[in-house]
PDB file of N, CA and C in Angstrom:
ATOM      1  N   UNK A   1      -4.643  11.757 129.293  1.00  0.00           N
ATOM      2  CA  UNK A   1      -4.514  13.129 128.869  1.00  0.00           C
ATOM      3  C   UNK A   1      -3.077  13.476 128.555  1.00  0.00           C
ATOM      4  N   UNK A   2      -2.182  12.772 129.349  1.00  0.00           N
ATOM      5  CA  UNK A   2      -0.855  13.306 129.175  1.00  0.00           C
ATOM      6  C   UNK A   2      -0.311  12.750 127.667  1.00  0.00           C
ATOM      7  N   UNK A   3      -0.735  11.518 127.218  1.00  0.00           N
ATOM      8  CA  UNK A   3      -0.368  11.089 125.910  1.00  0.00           C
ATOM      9  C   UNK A   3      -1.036  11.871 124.870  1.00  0.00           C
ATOM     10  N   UNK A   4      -2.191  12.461 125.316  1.00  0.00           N
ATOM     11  CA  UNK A   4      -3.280  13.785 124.167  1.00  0.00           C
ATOM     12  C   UNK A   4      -1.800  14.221 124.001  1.00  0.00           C
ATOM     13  N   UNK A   5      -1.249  15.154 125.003  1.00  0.00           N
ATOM     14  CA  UNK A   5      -0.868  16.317 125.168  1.00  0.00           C
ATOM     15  C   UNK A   5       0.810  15.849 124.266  1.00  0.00           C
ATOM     16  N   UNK A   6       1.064  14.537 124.261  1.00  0.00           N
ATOM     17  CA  UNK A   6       2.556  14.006 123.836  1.00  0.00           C
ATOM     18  C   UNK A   6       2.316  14.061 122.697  1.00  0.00           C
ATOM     19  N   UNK A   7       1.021  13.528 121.992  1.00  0.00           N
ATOM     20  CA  UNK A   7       0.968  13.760 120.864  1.00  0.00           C
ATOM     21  C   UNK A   7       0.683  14.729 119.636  1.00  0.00           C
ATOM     22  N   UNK A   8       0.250  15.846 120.744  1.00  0.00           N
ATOM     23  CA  UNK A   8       0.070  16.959 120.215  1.00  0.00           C
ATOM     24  C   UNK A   8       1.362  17.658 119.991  1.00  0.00           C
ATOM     25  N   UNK A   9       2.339  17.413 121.062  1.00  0.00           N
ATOM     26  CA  UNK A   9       3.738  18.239 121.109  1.00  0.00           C
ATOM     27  C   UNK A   9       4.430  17.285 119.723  1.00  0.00           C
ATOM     28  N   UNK A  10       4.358  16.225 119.323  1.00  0.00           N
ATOM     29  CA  UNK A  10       4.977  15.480 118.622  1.00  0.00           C
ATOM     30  C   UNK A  10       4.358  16.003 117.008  1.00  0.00           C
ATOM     31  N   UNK A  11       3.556  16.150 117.575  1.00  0.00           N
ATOM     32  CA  UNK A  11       2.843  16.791 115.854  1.00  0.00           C
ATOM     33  C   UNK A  11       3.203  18.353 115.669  1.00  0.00           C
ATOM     34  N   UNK A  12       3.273  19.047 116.230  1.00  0.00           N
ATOM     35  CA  UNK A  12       3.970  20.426 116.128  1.00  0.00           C
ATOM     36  C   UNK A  12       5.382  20.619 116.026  1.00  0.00           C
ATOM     37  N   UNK A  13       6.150  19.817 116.970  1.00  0.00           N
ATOM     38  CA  UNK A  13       7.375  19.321 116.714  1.00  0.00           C
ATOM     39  C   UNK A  13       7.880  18.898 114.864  1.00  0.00           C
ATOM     40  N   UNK A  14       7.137  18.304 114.500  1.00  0.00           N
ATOM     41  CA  UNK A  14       7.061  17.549 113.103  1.00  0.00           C
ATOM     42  C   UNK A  14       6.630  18.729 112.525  1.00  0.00           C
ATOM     43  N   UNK A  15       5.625  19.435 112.911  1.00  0.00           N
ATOM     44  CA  UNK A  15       5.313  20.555 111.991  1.00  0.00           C
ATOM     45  C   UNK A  15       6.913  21.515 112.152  1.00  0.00           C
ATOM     46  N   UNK A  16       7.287  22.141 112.884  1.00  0.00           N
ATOM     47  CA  UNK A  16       7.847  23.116 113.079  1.00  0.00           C
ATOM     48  C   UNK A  16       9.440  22.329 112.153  1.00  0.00           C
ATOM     49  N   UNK A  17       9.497  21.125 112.328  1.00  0.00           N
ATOM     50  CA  UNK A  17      11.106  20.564 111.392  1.00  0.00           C
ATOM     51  C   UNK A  17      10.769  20.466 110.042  1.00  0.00           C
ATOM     52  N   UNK A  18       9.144  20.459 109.612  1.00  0.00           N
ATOM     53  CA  UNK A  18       9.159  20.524 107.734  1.00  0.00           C
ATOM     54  C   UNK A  18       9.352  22.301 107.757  1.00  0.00           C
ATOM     55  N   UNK A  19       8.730  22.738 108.633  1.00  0.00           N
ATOM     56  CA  UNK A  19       8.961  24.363 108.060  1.00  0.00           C
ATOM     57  C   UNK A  19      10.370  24.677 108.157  1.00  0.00           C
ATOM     58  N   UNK A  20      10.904  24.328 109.114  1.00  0.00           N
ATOM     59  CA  UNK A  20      12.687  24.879 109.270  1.00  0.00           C
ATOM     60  C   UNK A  20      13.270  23.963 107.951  1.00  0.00           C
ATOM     61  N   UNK A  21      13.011  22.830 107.637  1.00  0.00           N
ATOM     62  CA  UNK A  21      13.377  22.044 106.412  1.00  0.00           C
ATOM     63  C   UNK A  21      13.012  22.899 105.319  1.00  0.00           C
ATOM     64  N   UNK A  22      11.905  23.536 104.939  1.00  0.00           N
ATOM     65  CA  UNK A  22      11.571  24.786 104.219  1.00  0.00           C
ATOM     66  C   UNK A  22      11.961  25.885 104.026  1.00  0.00           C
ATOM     67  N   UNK A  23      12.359  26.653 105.236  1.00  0.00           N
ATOM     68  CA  UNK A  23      13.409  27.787 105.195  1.00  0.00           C
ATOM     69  C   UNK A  23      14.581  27.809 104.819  1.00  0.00           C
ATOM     70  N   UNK A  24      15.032  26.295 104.901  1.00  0.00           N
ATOM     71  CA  UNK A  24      16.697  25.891 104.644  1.00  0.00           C
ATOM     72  C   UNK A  24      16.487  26.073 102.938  1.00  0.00           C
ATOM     73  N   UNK A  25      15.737  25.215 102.212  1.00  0.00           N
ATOM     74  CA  UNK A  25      15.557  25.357 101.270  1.00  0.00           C
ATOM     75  C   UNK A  25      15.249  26.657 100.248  1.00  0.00           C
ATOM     76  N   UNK A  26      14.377  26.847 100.758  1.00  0.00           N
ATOM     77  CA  UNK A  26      14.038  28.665 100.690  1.00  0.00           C
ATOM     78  C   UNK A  26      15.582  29.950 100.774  1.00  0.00           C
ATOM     79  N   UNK A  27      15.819  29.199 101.558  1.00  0.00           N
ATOM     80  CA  UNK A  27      17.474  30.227 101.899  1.00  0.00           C
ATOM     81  C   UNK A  27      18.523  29.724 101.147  1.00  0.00           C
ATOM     82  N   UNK A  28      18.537  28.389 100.617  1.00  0.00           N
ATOM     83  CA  UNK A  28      19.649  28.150  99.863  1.00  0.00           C
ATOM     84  C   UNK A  28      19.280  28.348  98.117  1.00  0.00           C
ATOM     85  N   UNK A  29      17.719  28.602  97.717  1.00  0.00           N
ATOM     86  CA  UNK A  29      17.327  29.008  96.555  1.00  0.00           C
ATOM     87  C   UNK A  29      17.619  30.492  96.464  1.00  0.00           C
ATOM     88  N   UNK A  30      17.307  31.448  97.872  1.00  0.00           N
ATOM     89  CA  UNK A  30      17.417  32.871  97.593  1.00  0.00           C
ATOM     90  C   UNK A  30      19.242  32.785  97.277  1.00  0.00           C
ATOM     91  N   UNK A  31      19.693  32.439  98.253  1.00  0.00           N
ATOM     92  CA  UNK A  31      21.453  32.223  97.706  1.00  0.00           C
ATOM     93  C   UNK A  31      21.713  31.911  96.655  1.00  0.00           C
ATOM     94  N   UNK A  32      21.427  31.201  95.304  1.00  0.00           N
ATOM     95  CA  UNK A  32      21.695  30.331  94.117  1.00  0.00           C
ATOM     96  C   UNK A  32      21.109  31.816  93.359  1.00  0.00           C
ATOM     97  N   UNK A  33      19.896  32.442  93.632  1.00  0.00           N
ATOM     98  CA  UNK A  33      19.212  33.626  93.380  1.00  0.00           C
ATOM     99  C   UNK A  33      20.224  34.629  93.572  1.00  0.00           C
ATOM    100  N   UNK A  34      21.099  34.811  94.357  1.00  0.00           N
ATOM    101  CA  UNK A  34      21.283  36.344  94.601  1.00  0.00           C
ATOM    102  C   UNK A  34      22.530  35.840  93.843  1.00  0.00           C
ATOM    103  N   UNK A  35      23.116  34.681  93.946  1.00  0.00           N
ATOM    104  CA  UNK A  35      24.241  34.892  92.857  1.00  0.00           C
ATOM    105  C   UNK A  35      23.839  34.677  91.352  1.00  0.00           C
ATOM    106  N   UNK A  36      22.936  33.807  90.901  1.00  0.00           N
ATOM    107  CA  UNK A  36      22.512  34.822  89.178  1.00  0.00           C
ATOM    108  C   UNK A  36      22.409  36.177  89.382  1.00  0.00           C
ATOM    109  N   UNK A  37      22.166  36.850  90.178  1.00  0.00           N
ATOM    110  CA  UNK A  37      21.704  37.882  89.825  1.00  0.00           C
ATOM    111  C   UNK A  37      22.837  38.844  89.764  1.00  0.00           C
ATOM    112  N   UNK A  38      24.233  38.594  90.928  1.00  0.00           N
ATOM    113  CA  UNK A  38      25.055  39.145  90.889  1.00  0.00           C
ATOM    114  C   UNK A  38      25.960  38.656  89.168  1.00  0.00           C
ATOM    115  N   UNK A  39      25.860  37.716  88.852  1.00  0.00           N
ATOM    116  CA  UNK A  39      26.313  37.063  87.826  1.00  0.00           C
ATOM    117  C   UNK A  39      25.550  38.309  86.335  1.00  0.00           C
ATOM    118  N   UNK A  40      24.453  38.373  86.957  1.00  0.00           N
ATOM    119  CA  UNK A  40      23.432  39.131  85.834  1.00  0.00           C
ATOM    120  C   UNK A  40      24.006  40.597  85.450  1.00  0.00           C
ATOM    121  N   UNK A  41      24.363  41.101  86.645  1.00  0.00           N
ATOM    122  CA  UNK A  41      24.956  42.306  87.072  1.00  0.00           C
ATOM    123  C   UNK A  41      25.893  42.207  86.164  1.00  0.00           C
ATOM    124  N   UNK A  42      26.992  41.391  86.407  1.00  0.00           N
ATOM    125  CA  UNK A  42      28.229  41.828  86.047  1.00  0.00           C
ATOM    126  C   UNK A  42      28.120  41.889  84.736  1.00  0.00           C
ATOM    127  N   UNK A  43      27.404  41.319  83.863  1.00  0.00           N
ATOM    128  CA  UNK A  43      27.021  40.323  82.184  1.00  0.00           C
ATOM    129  C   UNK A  43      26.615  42.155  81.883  1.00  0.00           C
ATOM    130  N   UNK A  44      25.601  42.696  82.680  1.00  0.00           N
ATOM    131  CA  UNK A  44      24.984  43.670  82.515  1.00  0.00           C
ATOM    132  C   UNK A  44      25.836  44.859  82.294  1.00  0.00           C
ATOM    133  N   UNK A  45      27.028  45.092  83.112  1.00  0.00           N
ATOM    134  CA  UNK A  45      28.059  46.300  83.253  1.00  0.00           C
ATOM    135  C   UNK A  45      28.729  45.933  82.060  1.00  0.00           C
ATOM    136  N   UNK A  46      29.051  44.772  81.825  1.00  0.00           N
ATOM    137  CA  UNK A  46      29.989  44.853  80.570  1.00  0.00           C
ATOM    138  C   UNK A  46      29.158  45.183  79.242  1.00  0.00           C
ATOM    139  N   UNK A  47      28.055  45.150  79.172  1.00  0.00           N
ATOM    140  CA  UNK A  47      27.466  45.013  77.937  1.00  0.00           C
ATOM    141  C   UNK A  47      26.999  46.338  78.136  1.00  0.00           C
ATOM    142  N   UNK A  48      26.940  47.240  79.036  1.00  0.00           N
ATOM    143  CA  UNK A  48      27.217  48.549  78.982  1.00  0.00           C
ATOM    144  C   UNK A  48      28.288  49.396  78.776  1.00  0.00           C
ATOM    145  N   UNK A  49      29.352  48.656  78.910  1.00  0.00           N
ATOM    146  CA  UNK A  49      30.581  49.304  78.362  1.00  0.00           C
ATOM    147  C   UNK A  49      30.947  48.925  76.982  1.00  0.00           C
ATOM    148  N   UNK A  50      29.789  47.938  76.362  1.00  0.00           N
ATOM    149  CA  UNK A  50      30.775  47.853  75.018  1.00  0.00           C
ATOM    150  C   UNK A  50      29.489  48.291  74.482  1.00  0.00           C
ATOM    151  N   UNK A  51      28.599  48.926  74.853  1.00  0.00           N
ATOM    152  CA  UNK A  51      27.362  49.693  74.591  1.00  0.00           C
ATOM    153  C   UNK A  51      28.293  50.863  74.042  1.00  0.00           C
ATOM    154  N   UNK A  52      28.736  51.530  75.223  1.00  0.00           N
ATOM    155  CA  UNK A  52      29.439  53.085  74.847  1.00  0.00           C
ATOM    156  C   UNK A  52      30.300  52.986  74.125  1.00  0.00           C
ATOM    157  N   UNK A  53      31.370  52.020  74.158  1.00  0.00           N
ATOM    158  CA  UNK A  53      32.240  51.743  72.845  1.00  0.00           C
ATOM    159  C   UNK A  53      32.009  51.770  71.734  1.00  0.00           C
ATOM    160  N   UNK A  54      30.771  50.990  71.505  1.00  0.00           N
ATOM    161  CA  UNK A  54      30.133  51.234  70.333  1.00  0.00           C
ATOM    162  C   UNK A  54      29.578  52.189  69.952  1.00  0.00           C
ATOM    163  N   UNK A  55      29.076  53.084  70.902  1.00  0.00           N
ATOM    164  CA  UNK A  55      28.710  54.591  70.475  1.00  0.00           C
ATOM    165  C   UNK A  55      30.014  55.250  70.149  1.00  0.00           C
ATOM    166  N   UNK A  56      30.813  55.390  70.639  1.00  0.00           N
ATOM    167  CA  UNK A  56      31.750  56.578  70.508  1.00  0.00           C
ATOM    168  C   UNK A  56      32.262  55.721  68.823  1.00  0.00           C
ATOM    169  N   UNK A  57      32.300  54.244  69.009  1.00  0.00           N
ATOM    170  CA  UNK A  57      32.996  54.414  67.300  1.00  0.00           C
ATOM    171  C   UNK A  57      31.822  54.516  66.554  1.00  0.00           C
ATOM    172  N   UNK A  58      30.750  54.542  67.071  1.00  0.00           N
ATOM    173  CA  UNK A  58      29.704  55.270  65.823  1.00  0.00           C
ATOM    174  C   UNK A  58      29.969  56.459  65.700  1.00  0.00           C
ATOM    175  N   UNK A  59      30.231  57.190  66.614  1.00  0.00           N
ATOM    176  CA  UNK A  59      30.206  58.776  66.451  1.00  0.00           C
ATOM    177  C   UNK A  59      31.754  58.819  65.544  1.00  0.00           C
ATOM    178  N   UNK A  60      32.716  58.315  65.658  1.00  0.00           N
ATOM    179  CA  UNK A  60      33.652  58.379  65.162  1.00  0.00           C
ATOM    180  C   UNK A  60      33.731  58.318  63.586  1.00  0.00           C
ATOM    181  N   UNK A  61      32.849  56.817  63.541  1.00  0.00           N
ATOM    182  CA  UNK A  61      32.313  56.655  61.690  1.00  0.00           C
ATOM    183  C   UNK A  61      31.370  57.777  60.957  1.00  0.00           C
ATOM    184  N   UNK A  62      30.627  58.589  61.997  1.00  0.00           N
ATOM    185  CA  UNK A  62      29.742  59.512  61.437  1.00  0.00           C
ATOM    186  C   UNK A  62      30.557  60.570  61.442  1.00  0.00           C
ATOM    187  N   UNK A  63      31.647  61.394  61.722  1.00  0.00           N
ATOM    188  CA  UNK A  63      32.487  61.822  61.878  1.00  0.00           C
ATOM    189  C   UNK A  63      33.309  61.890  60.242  1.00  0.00           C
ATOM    190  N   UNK A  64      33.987  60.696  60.053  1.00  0.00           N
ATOM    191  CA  UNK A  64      34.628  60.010  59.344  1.00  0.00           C
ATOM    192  C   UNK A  64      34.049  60.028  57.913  1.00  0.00           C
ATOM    193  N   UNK A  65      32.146  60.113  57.824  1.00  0.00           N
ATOM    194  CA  UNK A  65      31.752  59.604  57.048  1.00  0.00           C
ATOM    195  C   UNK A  65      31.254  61.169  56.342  1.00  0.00           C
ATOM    196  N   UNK A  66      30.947  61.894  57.336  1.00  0.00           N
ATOM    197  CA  UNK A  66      30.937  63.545  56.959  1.00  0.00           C
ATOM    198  C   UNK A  66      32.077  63.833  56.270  1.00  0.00           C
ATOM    199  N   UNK A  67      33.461  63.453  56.964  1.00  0.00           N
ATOM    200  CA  UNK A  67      34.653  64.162  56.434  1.00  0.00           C
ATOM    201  C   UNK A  67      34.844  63.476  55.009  1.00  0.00           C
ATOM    202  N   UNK A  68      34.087  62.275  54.659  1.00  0.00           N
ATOM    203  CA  UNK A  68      34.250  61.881  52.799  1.00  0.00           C
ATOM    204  C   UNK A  68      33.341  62.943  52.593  1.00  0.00           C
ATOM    205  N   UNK A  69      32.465  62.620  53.025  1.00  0.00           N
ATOM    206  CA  UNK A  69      30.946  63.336  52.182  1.00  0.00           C
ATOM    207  C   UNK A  69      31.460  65.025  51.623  1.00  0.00           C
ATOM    208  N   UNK A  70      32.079  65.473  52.500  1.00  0.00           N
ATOM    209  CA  UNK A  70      33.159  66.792  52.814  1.00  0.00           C
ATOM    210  C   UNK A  70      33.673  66.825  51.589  1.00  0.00           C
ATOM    211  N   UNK A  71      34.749  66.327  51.936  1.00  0.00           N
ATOM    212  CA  UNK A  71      35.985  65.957  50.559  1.00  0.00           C
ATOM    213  C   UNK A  71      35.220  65.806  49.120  1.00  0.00           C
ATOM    214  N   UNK A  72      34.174  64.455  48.963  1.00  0.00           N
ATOM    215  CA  UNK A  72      33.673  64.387  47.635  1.00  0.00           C
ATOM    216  C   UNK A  72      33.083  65.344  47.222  1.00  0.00           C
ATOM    217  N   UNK A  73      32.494  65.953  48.110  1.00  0.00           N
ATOM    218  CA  UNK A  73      31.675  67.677  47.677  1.00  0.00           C
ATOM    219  C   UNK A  73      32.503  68.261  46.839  1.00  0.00           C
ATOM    220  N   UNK A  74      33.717  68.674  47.483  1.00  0.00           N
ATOM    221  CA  UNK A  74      34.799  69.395  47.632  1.00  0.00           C
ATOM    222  C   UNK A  74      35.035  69.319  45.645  1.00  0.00           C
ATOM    223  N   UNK A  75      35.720  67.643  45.832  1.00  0.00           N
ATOM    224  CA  UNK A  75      35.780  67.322  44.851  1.00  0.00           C
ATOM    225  C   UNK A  75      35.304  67.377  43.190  1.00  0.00           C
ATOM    226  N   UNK A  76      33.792  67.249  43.921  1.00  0.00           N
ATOM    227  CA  UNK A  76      32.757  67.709  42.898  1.00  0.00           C
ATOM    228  C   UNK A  76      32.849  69.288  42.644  1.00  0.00           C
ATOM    229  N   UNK A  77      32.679  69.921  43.215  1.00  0.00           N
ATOM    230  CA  UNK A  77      33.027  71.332  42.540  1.00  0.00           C
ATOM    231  C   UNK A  77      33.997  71.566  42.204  1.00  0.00           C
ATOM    232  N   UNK A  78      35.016  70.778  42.733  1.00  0.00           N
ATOM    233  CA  UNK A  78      36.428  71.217  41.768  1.00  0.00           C
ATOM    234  C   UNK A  78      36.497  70.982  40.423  1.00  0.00           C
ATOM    235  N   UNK A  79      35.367  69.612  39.837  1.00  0.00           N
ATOM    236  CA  UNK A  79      35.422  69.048  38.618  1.00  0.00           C
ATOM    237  C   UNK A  79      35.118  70.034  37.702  1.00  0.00           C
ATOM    238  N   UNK A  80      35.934  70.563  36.465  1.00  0.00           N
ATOM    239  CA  UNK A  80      35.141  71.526  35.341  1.00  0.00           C
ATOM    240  C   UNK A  80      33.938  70.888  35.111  1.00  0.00           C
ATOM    241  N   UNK A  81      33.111  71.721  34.219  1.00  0.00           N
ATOM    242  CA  UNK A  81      31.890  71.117  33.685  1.00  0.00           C
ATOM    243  C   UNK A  81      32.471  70.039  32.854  1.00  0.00           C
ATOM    244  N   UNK A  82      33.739  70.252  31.524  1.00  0.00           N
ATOM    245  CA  UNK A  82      33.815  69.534  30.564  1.00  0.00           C
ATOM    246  C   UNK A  82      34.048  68.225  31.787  1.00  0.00           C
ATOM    247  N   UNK A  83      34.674  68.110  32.981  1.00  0.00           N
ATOM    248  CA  UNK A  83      35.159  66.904  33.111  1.00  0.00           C
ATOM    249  C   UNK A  83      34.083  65.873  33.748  1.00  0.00           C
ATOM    250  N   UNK A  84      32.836  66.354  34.362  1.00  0.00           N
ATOM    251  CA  UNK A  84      31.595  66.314  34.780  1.00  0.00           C
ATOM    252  C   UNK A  84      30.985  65.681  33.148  1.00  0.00           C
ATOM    253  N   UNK A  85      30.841  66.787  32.481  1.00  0.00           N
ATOM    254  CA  UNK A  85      30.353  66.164  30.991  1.00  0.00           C
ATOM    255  C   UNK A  85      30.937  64.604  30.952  1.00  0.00           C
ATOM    256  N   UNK A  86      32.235  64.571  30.529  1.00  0.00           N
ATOM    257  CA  UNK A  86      32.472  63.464  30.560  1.00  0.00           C
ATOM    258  C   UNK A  86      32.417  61.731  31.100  1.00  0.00           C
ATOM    259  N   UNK A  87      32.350  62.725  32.762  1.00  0.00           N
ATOM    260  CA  UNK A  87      32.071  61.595  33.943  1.00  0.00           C
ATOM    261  C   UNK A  87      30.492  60.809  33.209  1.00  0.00           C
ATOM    262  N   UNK A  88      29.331  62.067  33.443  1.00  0.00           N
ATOM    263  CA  UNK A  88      28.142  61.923  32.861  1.00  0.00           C
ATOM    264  C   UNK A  88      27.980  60.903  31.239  1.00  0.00           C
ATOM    265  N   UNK A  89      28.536  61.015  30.575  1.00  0.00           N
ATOM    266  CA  UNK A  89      28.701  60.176  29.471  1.00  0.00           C
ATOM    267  C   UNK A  89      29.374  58.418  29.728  1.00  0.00           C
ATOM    268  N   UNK A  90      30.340  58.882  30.536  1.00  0.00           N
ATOM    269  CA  UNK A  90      30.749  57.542  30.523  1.00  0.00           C
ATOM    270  C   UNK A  90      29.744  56.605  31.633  1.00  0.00           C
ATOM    271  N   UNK A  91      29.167  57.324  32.390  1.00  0.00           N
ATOM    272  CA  UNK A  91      28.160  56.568  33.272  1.00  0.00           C
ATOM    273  C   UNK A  91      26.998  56.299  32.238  1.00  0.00           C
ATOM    274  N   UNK A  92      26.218  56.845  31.630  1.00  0.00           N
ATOM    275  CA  UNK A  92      25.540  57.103  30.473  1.00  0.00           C
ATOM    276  C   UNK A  92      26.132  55.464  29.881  1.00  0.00           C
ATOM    277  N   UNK A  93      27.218  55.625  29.250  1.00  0.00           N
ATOM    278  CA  UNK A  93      26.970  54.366  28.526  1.00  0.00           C
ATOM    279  C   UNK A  93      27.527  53.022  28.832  1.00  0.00           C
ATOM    280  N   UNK A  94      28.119  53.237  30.398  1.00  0.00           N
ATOM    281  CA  UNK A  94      27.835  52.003  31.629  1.00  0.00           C
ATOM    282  C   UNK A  94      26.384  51.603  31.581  1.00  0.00           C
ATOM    283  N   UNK A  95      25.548  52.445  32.076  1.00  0.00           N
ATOM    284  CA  UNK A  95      24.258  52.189  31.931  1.00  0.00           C
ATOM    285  C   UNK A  95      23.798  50.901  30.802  1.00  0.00           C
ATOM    286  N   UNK A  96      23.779  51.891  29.823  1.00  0.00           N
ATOM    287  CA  UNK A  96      23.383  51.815  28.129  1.00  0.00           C
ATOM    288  C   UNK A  96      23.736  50.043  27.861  1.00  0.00           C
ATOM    289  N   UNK A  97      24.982  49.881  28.244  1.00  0.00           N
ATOM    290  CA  UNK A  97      25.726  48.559  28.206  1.00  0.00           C
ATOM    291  C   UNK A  97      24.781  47.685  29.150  1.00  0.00           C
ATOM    292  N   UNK A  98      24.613  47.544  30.324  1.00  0.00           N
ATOM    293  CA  UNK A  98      24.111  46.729  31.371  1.00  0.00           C
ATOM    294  C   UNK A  98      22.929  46.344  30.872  1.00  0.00           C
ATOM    295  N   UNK A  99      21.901  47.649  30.302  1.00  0.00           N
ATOM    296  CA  UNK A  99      20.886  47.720  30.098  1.00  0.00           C
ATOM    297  C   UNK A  99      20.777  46.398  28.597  1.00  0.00           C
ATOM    298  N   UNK A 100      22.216  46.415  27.681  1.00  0.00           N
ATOM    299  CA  UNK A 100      21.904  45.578  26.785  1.00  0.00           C
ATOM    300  C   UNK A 100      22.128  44.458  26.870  1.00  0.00           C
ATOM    301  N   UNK A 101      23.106  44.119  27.923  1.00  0.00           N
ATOM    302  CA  UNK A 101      22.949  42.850  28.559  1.00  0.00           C
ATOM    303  C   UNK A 101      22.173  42.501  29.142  1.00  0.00           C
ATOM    304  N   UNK A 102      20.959  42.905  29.874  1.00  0.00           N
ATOM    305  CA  UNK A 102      19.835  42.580  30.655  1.00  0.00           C
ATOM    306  C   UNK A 102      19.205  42.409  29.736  1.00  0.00           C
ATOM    307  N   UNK A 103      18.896  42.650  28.310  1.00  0.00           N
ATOM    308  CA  UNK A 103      17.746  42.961  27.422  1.00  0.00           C
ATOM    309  C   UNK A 103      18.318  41.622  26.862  1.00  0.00           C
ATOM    310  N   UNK A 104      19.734  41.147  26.437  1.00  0.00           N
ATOM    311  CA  UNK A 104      19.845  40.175  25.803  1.00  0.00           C
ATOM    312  C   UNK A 104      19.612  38.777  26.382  1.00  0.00           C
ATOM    313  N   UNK A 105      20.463  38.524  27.575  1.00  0.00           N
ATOM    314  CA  UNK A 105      20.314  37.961  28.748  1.00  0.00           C
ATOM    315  C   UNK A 105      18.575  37.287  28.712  1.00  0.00           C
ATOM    316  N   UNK A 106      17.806  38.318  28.816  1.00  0.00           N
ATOM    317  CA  UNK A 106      16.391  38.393  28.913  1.00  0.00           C
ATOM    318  C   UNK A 106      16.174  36.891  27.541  1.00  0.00           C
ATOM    319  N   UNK A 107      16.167  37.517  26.553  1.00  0.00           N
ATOM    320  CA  UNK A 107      16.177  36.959  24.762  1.00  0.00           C
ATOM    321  C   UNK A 107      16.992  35.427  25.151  1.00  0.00           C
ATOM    322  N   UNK A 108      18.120  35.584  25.746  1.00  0.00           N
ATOM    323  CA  UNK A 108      19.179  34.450  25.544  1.00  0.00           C
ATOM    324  C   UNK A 108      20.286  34.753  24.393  1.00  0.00           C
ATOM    325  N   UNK A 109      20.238  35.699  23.786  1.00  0.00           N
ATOM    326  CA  UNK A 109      21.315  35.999  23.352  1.00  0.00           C
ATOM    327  C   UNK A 109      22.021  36.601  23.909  1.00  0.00           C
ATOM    328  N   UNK A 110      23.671  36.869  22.824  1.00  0.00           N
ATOM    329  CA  UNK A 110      24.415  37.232  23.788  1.00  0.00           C
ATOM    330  C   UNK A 110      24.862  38.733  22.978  1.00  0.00           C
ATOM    331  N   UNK A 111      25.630  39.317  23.808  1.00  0.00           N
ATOM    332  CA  UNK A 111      25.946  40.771  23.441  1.00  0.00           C
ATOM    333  C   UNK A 111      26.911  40.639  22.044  1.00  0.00           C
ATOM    334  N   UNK A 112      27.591  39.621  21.963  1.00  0.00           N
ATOM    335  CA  UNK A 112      28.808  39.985  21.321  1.00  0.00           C
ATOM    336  C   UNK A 112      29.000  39.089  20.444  1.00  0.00           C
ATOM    337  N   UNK A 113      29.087  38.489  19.148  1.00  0.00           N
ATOM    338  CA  UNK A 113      28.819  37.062  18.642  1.00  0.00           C
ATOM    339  C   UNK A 113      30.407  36.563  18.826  1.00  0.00           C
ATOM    340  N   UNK A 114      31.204  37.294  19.313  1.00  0.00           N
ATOM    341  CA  UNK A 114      32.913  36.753  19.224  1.00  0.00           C
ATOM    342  C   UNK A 114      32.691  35.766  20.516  1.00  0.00           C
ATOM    343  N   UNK A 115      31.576  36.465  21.266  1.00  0.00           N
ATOM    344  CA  UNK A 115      32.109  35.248  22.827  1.00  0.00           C
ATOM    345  C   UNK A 115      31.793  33.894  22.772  1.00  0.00           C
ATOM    346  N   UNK A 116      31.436  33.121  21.761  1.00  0.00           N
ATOM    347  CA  UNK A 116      31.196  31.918  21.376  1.00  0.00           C
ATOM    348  C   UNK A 116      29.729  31.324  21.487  1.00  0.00           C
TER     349      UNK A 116
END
């Protein structure tokens, strides 16, 4: 009976050193764990600060981008009609031009017979 009883203590014994062998393991994964995570953290704070950075120079460009929009307004009503007329014409036959290069282009000819 006393060897039952040795071998029973010897088998619990064995049990109880894989589980503490388990906890060790277990405790040195939560450790490897809590530092990604502190690692995660920090990755995390910075990419929140260049989060807001990037907001404020958005707000800055929208800012920036009002104060053209501003100005060209500005601009535009300052233009007489005649000088508006004009603007309008010369865009007019920017157009007109592109349009005859796309059309020739298209054909394979060319716009101009001087360009060879």
């Amino acid at each position: 009976e006393n060897s039952h009883f040795t071998n029973i203590r010897a088998y619990l014994l064995g049990n109880i050193e894989e589980e503490r062998a388990k906890v060790r393991e277990l405790s040195e994964e939560n450790s490897l764990v809590k530092q990604e995570n502190a690692s995660v953290q920090a990755e995390n704070g910075s990419l929140v600060e260049k989060m807001v950075a990037l907001d404020l120079e958005l707000g800055r460009t929208k800012e920036l981008a009002d104060g053209l929009r501003s100005e060209l307004d500005g601009l535009r009503a300052g233009m007489t009609a005649e000088k508006r007329k004009a603007v309008y014409a010369r865009e007019a036959e920017v157009a007109a031009a592109r349009r005859r290069q796309a059309a020739a282009a298209d054909t394979g000819c060319q716009t101009d017979p001087w360009d060879g």
